[in-house]
Protein backbone atom coordinates (compact mmCIF):
# COMPACT_ATOMS: atom_id res chain seq x y z
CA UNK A 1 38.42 9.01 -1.93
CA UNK A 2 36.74 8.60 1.38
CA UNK A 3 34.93 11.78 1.19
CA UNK A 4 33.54 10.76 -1.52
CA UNK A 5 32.45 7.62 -0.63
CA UNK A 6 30.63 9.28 2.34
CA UNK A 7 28.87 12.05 0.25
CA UNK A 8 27.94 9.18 -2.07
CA UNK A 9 26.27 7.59 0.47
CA UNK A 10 24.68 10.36 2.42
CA UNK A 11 23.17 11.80 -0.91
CA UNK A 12 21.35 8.24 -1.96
CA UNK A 13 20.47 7.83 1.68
CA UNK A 14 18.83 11.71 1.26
CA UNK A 15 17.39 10.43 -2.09
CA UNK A 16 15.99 7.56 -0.56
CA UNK A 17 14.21 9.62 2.32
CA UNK A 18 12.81 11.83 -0.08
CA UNK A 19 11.45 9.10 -2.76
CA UNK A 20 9.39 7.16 0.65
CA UNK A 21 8.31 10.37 1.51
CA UNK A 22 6.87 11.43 -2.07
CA UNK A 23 5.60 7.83 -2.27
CA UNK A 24 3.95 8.18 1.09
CA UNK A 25 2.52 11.82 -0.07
CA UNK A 26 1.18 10.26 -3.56
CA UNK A 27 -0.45 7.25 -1.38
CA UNK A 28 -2.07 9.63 0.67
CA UNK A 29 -3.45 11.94 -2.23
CA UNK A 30 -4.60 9.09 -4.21
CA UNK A 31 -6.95 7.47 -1.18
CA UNK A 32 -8.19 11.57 -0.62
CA UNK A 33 -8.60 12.19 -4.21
CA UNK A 34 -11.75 9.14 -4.81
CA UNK A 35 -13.19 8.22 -1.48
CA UNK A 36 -16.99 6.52 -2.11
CA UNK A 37 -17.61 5.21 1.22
CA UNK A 38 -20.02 1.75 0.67
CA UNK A 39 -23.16 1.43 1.71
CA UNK A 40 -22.73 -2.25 3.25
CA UNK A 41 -20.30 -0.73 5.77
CA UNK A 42 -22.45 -0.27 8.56
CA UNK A 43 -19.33 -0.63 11.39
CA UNK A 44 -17.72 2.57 10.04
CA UNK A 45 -15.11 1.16 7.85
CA UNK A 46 -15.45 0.00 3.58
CA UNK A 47 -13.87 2.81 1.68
CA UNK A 48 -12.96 2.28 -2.15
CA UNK A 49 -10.25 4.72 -2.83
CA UNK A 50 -7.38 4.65 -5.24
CA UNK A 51 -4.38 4.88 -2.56
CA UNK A 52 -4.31 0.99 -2.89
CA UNK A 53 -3.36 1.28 -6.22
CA UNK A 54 -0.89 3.48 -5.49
CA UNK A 55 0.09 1.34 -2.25
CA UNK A 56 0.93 -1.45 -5.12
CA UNK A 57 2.31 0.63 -7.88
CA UNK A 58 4.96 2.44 -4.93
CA UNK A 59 5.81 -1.27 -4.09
CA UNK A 60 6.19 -3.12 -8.11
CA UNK A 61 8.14 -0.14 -8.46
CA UNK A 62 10.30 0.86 -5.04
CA UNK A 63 10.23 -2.46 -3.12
CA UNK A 64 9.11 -3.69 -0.21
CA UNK A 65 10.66 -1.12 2.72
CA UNK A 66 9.27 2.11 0.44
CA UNK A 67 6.10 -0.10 -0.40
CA UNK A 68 5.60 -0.65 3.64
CA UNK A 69 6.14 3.00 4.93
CA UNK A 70 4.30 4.65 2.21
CA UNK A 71 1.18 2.40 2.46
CA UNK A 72 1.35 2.69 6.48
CA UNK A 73 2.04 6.27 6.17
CA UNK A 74 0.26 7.59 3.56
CA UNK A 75 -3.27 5.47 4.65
CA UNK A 76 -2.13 6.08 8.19
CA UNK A 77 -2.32 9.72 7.64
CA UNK A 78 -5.32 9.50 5.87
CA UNK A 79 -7.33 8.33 8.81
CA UNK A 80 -5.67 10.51 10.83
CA UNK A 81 -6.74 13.95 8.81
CA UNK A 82 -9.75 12.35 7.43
CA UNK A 83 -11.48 11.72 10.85
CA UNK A 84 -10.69 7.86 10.95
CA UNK A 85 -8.30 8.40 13.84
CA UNK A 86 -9.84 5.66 15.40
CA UNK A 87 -9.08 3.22 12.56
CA UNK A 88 -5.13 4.42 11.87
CA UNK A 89 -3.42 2.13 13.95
CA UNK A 90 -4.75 -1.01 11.85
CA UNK A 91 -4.64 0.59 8.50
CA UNK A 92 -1.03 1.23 9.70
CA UNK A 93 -0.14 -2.03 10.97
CA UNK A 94 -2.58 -3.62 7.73
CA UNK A 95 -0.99 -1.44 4.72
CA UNK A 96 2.49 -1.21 6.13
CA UNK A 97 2.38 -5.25 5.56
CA UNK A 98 0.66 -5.11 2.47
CA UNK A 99 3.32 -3.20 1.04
CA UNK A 100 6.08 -5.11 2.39
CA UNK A 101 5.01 -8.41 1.24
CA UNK A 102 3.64 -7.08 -2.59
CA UNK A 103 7.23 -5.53 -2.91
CA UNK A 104 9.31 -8.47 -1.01
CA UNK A 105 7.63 -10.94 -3.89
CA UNK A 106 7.81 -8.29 -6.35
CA UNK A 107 11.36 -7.58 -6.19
CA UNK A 108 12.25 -11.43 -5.32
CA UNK A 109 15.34 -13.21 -6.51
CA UNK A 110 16.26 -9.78 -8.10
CA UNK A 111 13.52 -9.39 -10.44
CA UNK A 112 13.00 -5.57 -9.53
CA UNK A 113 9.52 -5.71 -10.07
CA UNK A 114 9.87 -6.59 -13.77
CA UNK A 115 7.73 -10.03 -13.99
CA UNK A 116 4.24 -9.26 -14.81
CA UNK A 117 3.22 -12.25 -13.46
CA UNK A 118 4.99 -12.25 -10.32
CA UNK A 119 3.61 -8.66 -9.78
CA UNK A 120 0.14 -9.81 -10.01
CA UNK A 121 0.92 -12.55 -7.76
CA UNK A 122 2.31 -10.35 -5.19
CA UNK A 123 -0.89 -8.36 -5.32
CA UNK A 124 -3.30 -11.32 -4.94
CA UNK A 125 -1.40 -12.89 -1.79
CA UNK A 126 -1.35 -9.90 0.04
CA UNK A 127 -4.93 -9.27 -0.64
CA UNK A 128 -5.99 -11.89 2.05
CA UNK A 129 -3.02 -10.37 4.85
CA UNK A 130 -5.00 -7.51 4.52
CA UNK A 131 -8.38 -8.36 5.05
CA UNK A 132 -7.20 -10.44 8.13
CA UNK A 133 -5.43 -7.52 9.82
CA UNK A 134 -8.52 -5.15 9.33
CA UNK A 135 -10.63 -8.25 10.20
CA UNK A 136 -8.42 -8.75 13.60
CA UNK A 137 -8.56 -5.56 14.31
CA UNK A 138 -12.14 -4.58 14.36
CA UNK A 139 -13.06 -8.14 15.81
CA UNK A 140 -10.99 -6.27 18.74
CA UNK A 141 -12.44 -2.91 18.49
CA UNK A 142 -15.98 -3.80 18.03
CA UNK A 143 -15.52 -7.29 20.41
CA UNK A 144 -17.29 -9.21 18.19
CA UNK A 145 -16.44 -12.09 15.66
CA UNK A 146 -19.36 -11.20 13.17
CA UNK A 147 -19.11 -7.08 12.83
CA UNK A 148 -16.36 -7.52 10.98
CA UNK A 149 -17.73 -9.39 8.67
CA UNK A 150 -19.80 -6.83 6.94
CA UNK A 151 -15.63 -4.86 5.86
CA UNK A 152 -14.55 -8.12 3.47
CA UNK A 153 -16.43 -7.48 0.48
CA UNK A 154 -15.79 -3.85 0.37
CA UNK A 155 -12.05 -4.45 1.42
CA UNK A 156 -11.77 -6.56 -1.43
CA UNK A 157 -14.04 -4.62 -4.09
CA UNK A 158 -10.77 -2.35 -2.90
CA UNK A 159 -7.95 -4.25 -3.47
CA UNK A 160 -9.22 -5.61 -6.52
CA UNK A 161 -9.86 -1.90 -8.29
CA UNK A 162 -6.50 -1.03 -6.89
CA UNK A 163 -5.06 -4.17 -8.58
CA UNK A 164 -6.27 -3.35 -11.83
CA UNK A 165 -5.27 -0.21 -12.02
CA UNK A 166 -2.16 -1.05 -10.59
CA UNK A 167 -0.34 -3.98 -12.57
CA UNK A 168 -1.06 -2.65 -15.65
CA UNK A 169 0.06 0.98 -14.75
CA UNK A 170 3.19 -1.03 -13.60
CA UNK A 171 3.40 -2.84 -16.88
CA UNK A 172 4.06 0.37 -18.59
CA UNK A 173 5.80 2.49 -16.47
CA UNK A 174 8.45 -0.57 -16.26
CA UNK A 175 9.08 -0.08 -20.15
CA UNK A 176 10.24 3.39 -20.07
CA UNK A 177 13.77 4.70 -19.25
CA UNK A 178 13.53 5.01 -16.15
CA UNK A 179 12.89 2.07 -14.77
CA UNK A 180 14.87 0.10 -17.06
């Protein structure tokens, strides 16, 4: 009986490893695959690209630990091959807690991700988390409290098209078999 136990567990810890990693792949795709960088986005950043819908789909759907390291990860990596390098550790630190907190409401008191409402909640607060990591973060790469200014309306023109793709995306997706 123990062995089985164990294999049990190894093989959903395996399945697990493999799902973030997917997740983390598909988040990475999705901000390669549309990439229109904004013309008000003078201090290098302001991307729309559809890895934040992705970043909240992976967390309605997976919760907040595969919502955090695929949205760190897969945006991380993005920089990284994309020649952002310099701008991976915030997009890390930035989508890694996006993710967390859109899956820790989404999947609160054991709803799974299944309230509509609460999804689109979860979206919308950590909308502002995210423009005030980015917004720390350049204010400390660029030493300046007004640079950074010119990234919020192209962060959330981002978040925003990433939220409505997202929620309702999530809205079906939770009605099939699957997820039920």
């Amino acid at each position: 009986m123990q062995k089985t136990e164990s294999y049990s567990r190894t093989r959903t810890k395996t399945f697990d490893l493999v799902l973030t990693a997917v997740l983390a792949a598909l988040v990475l795709v999705s901000t390669m695959l549309l990439n229109i960088r904004l013309p008000m986005a003078i201090n290098g950043g302001g991307l729309i690209h559809l890895g934040t819908a992705m970043l909240f789909i992976a967390s309605i759907l997976f919760g907040p630990k595969k919502g955090a390291i695929a949205g760190a990860l897969g945006m991380g990596l993005f920089d990284l091959l994309g020649g952002y390098a310099i701008w991976a550790p915030i997009t890390i630190a930035a989508r890694g807690l996006q993710g967390y907190v859109v899956g820790k409401i989404a999947w609160s008191n054991g709803r799974r991700g299944n309230s509509f409402a609460f999804n689109l909640i979860a979206t919308v607060v950590s909308i502002p988390l995210m423009v005030a990591v980015y917004y720390i973060g350049e204010a400390i790469m660029f030493h300046s409290l007004i640079v950074p200014l010119a990234s919020i309306p192209g962060d959330l023109i981002q978040n925003f098209i990433g939220l409505a793709i997202a929620i309702p995306v999530c809205a079906m997706l939770k009605k099939t078999p699957i997820f039920k």
